[in-house]
Protein backbone atom coordinates (compact mmCIF):
# COMPACT_ATOMS: atom_id res chain seq x y z
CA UNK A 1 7.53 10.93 18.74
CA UNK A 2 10.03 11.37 16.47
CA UNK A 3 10.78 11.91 12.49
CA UNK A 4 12.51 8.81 10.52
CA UNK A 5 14.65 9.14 7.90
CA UNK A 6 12.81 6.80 4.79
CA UNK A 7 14.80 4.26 3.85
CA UNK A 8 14.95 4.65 -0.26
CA UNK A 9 15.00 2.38 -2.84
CA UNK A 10 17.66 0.13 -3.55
CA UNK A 11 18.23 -0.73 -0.24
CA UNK A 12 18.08 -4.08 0.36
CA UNK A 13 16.18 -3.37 3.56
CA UNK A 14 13.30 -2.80 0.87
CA UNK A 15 13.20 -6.58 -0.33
CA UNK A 16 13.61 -8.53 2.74
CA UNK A 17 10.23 -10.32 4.36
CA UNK A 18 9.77 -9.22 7.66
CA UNK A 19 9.32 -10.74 10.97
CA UNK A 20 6.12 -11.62 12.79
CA UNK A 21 5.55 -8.87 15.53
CA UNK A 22 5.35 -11.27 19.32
CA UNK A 23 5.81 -8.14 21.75
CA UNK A 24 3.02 -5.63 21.51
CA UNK A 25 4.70 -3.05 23.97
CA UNK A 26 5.71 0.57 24.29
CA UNK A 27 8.30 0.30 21.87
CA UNK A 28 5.86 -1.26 19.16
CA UNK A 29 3.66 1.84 20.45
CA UNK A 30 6.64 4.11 19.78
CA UNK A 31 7.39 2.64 16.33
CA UNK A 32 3.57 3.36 15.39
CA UNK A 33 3.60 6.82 16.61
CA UNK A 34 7.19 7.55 15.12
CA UNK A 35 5.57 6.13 11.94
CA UNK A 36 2.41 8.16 11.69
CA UNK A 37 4.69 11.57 12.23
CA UNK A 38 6.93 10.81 9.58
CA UNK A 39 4.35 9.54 6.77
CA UNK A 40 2.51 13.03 7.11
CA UNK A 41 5.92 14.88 7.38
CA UNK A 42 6.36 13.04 4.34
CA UNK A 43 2.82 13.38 2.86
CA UNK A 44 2.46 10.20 2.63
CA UNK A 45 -0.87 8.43 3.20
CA UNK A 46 1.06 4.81 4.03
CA UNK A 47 4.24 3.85 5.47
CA UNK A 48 5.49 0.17 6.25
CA UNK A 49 8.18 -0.27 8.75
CA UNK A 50 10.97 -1.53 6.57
CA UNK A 51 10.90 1.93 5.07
CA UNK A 52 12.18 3.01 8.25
CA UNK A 53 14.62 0.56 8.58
CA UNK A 54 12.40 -2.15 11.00
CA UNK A 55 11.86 -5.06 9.55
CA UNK A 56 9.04 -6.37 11.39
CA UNK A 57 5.38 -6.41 9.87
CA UNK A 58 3.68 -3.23 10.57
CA UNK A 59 2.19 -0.68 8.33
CA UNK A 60 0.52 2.54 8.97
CA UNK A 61 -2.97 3.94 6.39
CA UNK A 62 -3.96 7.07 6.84
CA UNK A 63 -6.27 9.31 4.54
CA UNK A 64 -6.58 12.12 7.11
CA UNK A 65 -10.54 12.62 6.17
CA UNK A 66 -12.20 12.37 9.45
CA UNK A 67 -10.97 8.26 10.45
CA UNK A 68 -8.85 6.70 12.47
CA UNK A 69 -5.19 5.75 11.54
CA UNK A 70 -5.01 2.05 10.36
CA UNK A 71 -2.84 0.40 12.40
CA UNK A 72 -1.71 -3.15 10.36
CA UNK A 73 0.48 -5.48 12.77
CA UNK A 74 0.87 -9.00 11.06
CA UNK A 75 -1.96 -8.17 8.67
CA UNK A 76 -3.06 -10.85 6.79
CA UNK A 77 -5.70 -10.49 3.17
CA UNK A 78 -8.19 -12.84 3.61
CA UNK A 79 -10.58 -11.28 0.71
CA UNK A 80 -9.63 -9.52 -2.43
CA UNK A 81 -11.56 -8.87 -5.44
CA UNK A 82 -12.15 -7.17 -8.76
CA UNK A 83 -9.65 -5.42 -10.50
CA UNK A 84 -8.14 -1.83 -11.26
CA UNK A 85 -5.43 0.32 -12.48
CA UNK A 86 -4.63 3.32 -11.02
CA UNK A 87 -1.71 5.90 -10.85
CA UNK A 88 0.56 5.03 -7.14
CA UNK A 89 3.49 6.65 -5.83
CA UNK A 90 6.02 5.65 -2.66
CA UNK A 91 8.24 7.57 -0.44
CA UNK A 92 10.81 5.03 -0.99
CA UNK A 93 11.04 6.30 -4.54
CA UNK A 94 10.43 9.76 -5.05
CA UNK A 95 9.65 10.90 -8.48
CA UNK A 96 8.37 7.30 -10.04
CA UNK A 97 4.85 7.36 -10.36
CA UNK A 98 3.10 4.82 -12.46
CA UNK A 99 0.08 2.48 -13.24
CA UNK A 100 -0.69 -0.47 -10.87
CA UNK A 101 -3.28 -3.20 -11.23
CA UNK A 102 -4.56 -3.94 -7.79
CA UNK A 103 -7.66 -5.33 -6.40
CA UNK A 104 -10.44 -3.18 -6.08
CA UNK A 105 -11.52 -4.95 -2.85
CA UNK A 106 -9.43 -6.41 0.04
CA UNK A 107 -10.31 -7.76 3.36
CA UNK A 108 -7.77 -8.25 5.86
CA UNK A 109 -7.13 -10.11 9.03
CA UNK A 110 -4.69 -7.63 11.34
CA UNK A 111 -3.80 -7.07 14.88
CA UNK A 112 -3.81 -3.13 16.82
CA UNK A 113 -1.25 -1.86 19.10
CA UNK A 114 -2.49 -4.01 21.94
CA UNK A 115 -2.38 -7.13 19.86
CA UNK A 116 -6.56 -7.61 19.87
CA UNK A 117 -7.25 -9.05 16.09
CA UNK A 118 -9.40 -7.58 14.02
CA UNK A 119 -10.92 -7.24 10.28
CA UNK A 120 -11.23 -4.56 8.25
CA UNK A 121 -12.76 -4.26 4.64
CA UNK A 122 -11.59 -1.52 2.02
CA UNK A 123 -12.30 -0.41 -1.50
CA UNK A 124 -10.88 1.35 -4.13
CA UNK A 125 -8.20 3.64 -2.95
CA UNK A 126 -8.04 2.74 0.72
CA UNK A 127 -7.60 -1.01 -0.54
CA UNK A 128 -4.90 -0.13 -2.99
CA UNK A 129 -2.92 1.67 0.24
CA UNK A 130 -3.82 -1.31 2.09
CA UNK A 131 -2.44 -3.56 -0.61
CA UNK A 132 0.47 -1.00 -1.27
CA UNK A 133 1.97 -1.61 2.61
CA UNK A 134 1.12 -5.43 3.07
CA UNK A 135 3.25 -5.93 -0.20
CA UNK A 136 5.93 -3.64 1.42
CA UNK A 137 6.12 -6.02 4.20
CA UNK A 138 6.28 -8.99 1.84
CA UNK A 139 9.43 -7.72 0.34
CA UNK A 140 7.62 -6.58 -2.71
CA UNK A 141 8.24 -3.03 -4.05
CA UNK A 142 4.90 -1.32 -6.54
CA UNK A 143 8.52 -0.56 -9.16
CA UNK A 144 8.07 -4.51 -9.94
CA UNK A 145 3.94 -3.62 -10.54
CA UNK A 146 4.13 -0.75 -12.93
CA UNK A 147 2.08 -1.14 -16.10
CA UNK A 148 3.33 1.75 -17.59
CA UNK A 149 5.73 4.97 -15.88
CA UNK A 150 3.42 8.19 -15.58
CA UNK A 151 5.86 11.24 -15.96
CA UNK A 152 5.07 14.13 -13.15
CA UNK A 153 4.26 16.08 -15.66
CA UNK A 154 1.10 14.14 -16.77
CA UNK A 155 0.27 12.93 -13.24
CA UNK A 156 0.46 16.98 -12.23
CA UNK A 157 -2.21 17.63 -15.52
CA UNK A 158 -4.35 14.63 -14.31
CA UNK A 159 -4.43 15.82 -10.76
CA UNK A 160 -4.87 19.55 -11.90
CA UNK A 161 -7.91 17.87 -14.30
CA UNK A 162 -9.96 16.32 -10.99
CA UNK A 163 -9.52 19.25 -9.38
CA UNK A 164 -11.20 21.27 -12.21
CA UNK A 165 -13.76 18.73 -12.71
CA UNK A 166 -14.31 18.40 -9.08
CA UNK A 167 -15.37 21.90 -8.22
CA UNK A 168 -18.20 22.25 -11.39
């Protein structure tokens, strides 16, 4: 396994639509594994591949509370509903954080490693990670989503905030 260098924004890398995956091999294997040790190098809970430079559709979720890495290859939605807005980030833009409106509720279509389809259904943050990568892969970047810019400043009181209301 091996740490990738992100590829940041503007690249144009960042915008292109990227190739069905045919091969499900050891170098698709490699890719996924690469990608997993850079996103939590990075602290990142999601990483597509064209933000390693690949432009093939794969995209890594991973909330490292007790489940499984989700592995997206070709991932289709098939389901999405209700609405909310909520602060994102993405390693291909460090510093911008802002306020998306996303679907509260996706359902995708995707295949593992191995290339066996399957379906998974996510709320809330996991679908707005979910929805985060699929639009990386689609050439669309969560700049061209941003309701309003959240300064690092207020995004460090909000966090600071949960934390403080968490622990009552």
């Amino acid at each position: 396994m091996a740490i990738r260098k992100i590829v940041m924004h503007p690249s144009p890398l960042l915008t292109q639509k990227c190739e069905k995956v045919v091969k499900f091999d050891n170098k698709l294997a490699k890719l996924l594994d690469d990608m997993h040790e850079t996103m939590i190098a990075e602290d990142g809970v999601g990483l597509a591949a064209p933000q390693i430079g690949e432009t093939i559709q794969v995209a890594i979720v991973d909330f490292e509370e007790g489940q499984e890495v989700i592995e997206m290859i070709n991932p289709v939605v098939t389901a999405i509903g209700g609405e909310e807005i909520e602060i994102e980030g993405c390693l291909s833009f460090p510093g911008l954080f802002g306020e998306v409106e996303r679907p509260f509720y996706v359902k995708i279509e995707a295949q593992e490693r191995n290339g066996m389809l399957y379906e998974l259904e996510a709320e809330g943050y996991e679908a707005r990670a979910i929805l985060h990568e699929i639009d990386h892969l689609n050439g669309i970047l969560f700049e061209e989503k941003i309701i309003r810019v959240v300064s690092l400043e207020e995004l460090e009181a909000l966090e600071k905030a949960f934390k403080e209301g968490g622990e009552e």
